[in-house]
Protein backbone atom coordinates (compact mmCIF):
# COMPACT_ATOMS: atom_id res chain seq x y z
CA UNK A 1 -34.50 20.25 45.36
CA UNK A 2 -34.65 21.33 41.84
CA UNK A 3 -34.09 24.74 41.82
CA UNK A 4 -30.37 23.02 43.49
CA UNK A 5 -30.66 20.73 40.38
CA UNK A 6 -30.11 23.21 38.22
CA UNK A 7 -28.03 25.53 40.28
CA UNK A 8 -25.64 22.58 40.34
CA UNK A 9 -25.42 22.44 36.20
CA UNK A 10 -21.42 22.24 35.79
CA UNK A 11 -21.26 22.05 32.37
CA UNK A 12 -17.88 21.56 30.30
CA UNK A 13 -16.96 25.14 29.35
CA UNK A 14 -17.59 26.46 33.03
CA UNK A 15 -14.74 23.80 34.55
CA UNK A 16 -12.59 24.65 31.90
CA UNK A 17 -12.66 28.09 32.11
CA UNK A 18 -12.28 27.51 36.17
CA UNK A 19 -9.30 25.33 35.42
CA UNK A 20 -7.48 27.40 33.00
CA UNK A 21 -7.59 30.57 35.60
CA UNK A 22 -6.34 27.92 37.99
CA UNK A 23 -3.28 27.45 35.85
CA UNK A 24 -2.52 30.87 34.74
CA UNK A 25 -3.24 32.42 38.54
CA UNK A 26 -4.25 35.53 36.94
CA UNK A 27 -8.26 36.46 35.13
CA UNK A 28 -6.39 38.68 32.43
CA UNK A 29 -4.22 35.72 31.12
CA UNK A 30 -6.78 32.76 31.21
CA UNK A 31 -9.24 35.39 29.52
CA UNK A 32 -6.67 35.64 26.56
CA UNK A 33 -6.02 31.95 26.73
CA UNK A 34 -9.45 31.05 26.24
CA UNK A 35 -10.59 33.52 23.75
CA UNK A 36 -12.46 35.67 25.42
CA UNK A 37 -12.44 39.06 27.31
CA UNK A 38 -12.28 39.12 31.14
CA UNK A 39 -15.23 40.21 32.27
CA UNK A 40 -17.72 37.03 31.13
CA UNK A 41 -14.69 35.21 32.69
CA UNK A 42 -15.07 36.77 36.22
CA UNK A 43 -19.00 36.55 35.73
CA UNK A 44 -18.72 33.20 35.40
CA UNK A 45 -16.19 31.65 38.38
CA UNK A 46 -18.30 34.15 40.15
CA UNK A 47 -21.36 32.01 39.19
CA UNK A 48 -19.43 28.95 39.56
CA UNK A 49 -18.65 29.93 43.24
CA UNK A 50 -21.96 30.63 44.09
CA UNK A 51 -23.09 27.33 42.81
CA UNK A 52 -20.47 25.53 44.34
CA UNK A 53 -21.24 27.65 48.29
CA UNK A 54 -17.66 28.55 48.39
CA UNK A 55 -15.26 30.78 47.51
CA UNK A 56 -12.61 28.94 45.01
CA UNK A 57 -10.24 31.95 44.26
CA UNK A 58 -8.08 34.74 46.91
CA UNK A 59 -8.17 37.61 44.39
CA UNK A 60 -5.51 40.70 44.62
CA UNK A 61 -3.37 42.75 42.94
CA UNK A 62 -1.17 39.79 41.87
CA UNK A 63 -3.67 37.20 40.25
CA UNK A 64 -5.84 35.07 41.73
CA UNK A 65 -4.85 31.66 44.00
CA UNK A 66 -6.50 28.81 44.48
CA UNK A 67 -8.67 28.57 48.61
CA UNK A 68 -8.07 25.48 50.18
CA UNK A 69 -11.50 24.44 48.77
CA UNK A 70 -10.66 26.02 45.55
CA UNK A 71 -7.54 23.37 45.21
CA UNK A 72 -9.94 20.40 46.14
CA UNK A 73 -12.53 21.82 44.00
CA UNK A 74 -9.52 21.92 41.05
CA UNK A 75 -8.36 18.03 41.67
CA UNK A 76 -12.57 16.96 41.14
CA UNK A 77 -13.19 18.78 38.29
CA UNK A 78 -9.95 17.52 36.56
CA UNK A 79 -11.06 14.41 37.64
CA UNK A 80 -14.70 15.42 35.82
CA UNK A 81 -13.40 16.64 32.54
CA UNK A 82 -10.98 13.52 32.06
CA UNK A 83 -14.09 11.35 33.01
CA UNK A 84 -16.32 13.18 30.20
CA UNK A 85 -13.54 12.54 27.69
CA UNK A 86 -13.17 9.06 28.47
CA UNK A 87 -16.95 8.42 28.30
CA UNK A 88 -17.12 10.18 25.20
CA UNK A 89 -13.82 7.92 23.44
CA UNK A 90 -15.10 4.87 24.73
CA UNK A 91 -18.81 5.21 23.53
CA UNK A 92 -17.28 5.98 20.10
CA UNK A 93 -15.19 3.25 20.18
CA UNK A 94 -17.89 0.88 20.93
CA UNK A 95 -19.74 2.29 18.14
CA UNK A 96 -17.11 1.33 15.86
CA UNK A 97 -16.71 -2.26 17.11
CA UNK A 98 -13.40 -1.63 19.05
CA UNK A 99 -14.42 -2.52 22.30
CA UNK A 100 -17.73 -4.18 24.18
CA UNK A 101 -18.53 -8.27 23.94
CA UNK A 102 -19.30 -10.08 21.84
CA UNK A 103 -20.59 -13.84 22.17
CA UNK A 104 -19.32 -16.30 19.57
CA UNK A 105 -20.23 -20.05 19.36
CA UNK A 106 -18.46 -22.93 17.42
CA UNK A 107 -18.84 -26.48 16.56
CA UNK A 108 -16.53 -29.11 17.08
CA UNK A 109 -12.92 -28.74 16.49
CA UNK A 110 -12.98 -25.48 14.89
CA UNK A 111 -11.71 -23.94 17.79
CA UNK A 112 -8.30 -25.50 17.53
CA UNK A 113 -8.50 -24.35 13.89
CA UNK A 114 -9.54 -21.17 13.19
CA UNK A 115 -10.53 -19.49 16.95
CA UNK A 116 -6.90 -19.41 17.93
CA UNK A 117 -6.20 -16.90 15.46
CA UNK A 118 -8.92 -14.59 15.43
CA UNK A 119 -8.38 -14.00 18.88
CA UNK A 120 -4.87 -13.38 19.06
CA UNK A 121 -5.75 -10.62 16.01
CA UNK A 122 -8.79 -9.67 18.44
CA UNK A 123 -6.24 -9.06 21.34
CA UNK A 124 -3.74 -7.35 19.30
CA UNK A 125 -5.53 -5.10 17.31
CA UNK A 126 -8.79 -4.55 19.54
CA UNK A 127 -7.80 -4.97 23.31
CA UNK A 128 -10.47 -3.52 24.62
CA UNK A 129 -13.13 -6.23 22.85
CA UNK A 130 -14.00 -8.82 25.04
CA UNK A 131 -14.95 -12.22 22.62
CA UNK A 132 -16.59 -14.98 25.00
CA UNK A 133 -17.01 -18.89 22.96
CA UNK A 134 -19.71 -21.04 24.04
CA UNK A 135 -19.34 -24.33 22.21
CA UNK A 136 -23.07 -26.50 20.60
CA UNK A 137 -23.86 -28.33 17.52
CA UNK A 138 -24.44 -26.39 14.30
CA UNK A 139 -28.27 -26.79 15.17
CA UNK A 140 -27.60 -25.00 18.24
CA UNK A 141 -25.36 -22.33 16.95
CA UNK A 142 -27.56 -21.44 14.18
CA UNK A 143 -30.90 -21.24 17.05
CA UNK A 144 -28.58 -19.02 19.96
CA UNK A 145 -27.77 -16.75 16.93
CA UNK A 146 -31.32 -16.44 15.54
CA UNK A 147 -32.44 -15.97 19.74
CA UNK A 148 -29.74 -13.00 20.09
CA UNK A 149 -28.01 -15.58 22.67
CA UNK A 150 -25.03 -15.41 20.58
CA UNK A 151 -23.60 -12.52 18.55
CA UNK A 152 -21.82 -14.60 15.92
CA UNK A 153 -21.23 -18.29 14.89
CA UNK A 154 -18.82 -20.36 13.51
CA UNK A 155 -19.86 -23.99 11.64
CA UNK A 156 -19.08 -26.09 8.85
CA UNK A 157 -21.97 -25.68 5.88
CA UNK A 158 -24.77 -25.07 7.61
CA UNK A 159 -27.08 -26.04 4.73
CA UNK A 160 -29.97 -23.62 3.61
CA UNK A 161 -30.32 -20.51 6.38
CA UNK A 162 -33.86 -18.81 6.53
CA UNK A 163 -33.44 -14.78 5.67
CA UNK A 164 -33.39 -13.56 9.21
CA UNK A 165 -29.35 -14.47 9.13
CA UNK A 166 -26.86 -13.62 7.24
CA UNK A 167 -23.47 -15.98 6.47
CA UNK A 168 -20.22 -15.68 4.98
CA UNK A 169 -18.24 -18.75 3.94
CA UNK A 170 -14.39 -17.99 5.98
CA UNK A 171 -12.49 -20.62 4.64
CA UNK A 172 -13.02 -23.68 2.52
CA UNK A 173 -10.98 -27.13 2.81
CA UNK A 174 -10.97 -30.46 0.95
CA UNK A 175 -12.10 -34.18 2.87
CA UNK A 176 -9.56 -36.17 3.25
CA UNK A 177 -9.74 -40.18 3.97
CA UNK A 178 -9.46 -41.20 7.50
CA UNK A 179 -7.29 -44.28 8.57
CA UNK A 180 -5.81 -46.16 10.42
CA UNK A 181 -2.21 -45.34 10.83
CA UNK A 182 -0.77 -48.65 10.06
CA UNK A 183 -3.31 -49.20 7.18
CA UNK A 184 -2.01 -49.78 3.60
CA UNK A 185 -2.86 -46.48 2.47
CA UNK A 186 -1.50 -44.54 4.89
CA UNK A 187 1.94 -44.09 3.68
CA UNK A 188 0.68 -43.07 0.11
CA UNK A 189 0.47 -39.37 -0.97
CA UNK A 190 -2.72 -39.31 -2.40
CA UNK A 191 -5.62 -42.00 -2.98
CA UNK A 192 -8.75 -42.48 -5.32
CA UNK A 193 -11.48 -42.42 -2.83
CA UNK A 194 -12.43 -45.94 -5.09
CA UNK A 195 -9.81 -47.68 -3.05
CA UNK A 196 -11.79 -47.71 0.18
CA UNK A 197 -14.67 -49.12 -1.59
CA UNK A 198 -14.07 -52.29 0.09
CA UNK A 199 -12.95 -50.85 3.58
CA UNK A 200 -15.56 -51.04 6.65
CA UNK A 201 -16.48 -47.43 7.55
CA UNK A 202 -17.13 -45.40 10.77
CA UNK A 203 -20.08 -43.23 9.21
CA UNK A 204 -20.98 -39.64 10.71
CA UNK A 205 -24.14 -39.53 12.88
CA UNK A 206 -26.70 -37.82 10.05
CA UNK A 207 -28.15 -36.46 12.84
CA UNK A 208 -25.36 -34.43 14.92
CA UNK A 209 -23.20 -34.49 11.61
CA UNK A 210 -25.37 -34.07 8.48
CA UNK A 211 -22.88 -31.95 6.39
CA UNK A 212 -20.44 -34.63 6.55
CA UNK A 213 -22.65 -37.55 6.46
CA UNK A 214 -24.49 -36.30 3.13
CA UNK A 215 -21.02 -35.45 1.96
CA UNK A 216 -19.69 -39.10 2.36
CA UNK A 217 -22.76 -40.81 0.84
CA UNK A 218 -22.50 -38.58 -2.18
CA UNK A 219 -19.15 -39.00 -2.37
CA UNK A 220 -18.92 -42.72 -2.29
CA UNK A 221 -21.97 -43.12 -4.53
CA UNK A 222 -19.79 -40.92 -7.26
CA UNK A 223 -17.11 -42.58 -6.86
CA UNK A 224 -19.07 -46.18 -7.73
CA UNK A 225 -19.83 -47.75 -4.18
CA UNK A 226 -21.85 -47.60 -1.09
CA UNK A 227 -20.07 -46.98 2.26
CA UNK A 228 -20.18 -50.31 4.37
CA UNK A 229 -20.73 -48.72 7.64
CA UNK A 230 -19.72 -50.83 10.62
CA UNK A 231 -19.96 -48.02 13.62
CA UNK A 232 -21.85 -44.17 13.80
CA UNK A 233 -19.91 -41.57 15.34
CA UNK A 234 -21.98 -38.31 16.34
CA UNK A 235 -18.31 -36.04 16.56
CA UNK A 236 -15.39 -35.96 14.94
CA UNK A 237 -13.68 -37.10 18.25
CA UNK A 238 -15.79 -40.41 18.25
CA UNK A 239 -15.02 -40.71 14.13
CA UNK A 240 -11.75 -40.76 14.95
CA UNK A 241 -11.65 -42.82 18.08
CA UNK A 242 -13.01 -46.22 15.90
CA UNK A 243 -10.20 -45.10 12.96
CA UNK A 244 -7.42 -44.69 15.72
CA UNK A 245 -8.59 -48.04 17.26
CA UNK A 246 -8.07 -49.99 13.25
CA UNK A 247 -11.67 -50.84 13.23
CA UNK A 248 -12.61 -48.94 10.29
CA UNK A 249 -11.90 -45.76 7.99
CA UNK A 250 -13.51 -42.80 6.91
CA UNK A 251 -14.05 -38.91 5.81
CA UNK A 252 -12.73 -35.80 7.96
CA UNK A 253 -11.95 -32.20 6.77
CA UNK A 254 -8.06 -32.53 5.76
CA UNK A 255 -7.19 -29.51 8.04
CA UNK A 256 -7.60 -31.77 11.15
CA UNK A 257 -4.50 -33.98 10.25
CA UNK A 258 -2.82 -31.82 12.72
CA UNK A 259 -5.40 -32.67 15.84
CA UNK A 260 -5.97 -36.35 14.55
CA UNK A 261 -5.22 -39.12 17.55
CA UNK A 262 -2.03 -40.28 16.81
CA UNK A 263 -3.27 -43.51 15.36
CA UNK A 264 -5.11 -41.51 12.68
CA UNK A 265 -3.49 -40.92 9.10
CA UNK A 266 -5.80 -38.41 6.82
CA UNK A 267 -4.84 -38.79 3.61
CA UNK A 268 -5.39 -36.45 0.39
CA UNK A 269 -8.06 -37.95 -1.92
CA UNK A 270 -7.55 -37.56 -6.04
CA UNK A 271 -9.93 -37.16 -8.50
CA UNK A 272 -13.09 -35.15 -9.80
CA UNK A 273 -14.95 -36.65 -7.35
CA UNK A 274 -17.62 -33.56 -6.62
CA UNK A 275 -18.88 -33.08 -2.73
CA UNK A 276 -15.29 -33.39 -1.16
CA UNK A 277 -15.30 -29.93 -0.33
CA UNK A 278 -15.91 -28.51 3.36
CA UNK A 279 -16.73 -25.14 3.92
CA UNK A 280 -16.58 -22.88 7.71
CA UNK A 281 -19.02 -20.35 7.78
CA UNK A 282 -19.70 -17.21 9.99
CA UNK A 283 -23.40 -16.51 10.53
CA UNK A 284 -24.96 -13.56 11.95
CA UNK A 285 -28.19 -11.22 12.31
CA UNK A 286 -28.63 -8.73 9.60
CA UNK A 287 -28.84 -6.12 12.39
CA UNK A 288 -24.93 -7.42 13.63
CA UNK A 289 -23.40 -4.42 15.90
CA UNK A 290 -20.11 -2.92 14.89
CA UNK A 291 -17.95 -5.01 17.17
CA UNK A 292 -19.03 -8.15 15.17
CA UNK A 293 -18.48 -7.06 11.98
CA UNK A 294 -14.70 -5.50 13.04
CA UNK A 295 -14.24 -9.18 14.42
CA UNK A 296 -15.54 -10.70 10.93
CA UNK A 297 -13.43 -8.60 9.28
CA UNK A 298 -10.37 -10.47 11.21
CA UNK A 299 -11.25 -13.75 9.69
CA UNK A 300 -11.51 -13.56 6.21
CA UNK A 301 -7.82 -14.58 5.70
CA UNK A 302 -7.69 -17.27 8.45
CA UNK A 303 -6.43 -20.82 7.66
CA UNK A 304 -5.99 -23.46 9.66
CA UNK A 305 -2.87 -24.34 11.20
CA UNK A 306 -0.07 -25.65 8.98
CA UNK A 307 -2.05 -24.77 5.89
């Protein structure tokens, strides 16, 4: 069995050199074509032959013609050489991040945002990458990242990551007020966040939304009240459920004005007031193949829809 092993060693250069005297019909010409004098040539389909158990080539006078076995023999070892090419091409190209999977998780409504067009980039300018999104909480993002369960993440601040990740702020985007749309702010253009001081508020769950949460406390503490919160939400769905429904107001990232219920208004807050800022992050391992760092490389110019 391995002495056939190794008498069955077709390397590269010996189908090539079979093909190319396939082509030309004739030792003398494929010789010249290849670079090389005839006899090695003959030595080796001869060699070839014996390896293969049958004769591939009528030889006379003329040239030499394919057997019948020689022309099925011809068809499988094209069929070979375009395989080793394409294994070759497509190993490289996963090597430089242009094809392969890669597993991305979100939070929340950033894939109405932001996903959309990373992944029409992804299809355009790397078909042959397959991105899969698995939606969780920024908790669980920043764990199935950290586990190698997910390749790359996408969340709002993520507060303080341990070393073993790396992150990369994408975009960042102002808070906006939240409310209702028949409220008496929601005509205006822009508001001092002072103006809700007296307004009941929906107040992100600290829990499922601490970014936010510790962003509207500070916020409303700067700008000389406390928040009077009436209702938790733990998503931005929920947040905006008890603002659509004229209960109450509240805080949301500005970009979502365009994914609001219909009964929300966001409206642009004025001022110096600090901690009104939102950023999305990408996070990643520091050992991050090459497909997701082509597929970072896609995002560091995305906005959000209508910005």
């Amino acid at each position: 069995m391995d002495h056939m092993a190794n008498d069955m060693n077709l390397s590269r250069r010996l189908l090539e050199q079979f093909l190319t005297v396939a082509q030309e019909k004739h030792f003398g010409r494929a010789a010249e074509r290849l670079g090389m004098s005839q006899p090695p040539l003959s030595q080796s389909v001869q060699r070839l032959e014996r390896t293969v158990g049958a004769q591939l080539f009528d030889r006379g006078p003329g040239g030499a013609r394919l057997t019948a076995a020689g022309k099925v023999f011809a068809t499988d070892a094209q069929r070979l050489l375009d395989l080793q090419i394409a294994a070759v091409a497509r190993a490289r190209r996963v090597a430089a991040g242009m094809e392969g999977g890669v597993r991305v998780g979100y939070v929340s409504l950033l894939s109405h945002l932001y996903l959309p067009t990373m992944l029409r980039e992804a299809a355009e300018r790397l078909p042959g990458l397959r991105v899969h999104l698995q939606h969780s909480s920024s908790a669980g993002v920043v764990d199935q990242v950290r586990d190698g369960v997910l390749d790359l993440g996408f969340l709002r601040d993520p507060g303080r990551l341990s070393d073993d990740l790396v992150s990369r702020i994408i975009v960042t985007e102002r808070i906006a007020a939240a409310v209702p749309r028949d409220h008496r702010l929601a005509g205006a253009r822009g508001i001092e966040l002072a103006q809700l001081a007296d307004e009941d508020f929906v107040l992100p769950d600290p829990t499922a939304l601490p970014t936010l949460a510790g962003q509207l406390q500070l916020a409303c503490q700067q700008a000389g009240f406390s928040p009077r919160g009436v209702a938790i939400a733990d998503d931005l769905s929920g947040l905006f459920s008890y603002v659509s429904a004229g209960l109450c107001v509240s805080l949301a990232p500005g970009s979502l004005r365009h994914l609001t219920d219909p009964g929300v208004t966001l409206v642009p807050l004025r001022g110096q007031v600090s901690h009104l800022d939102t950023s999305v992050y990408a996070v990643h391992r520091p050992d991050a193949d090459a497909a997701v760092i082509r597929l970072l490389e896609m995002t560091t110019h995305l906005q959000p829809p209508g910005l």
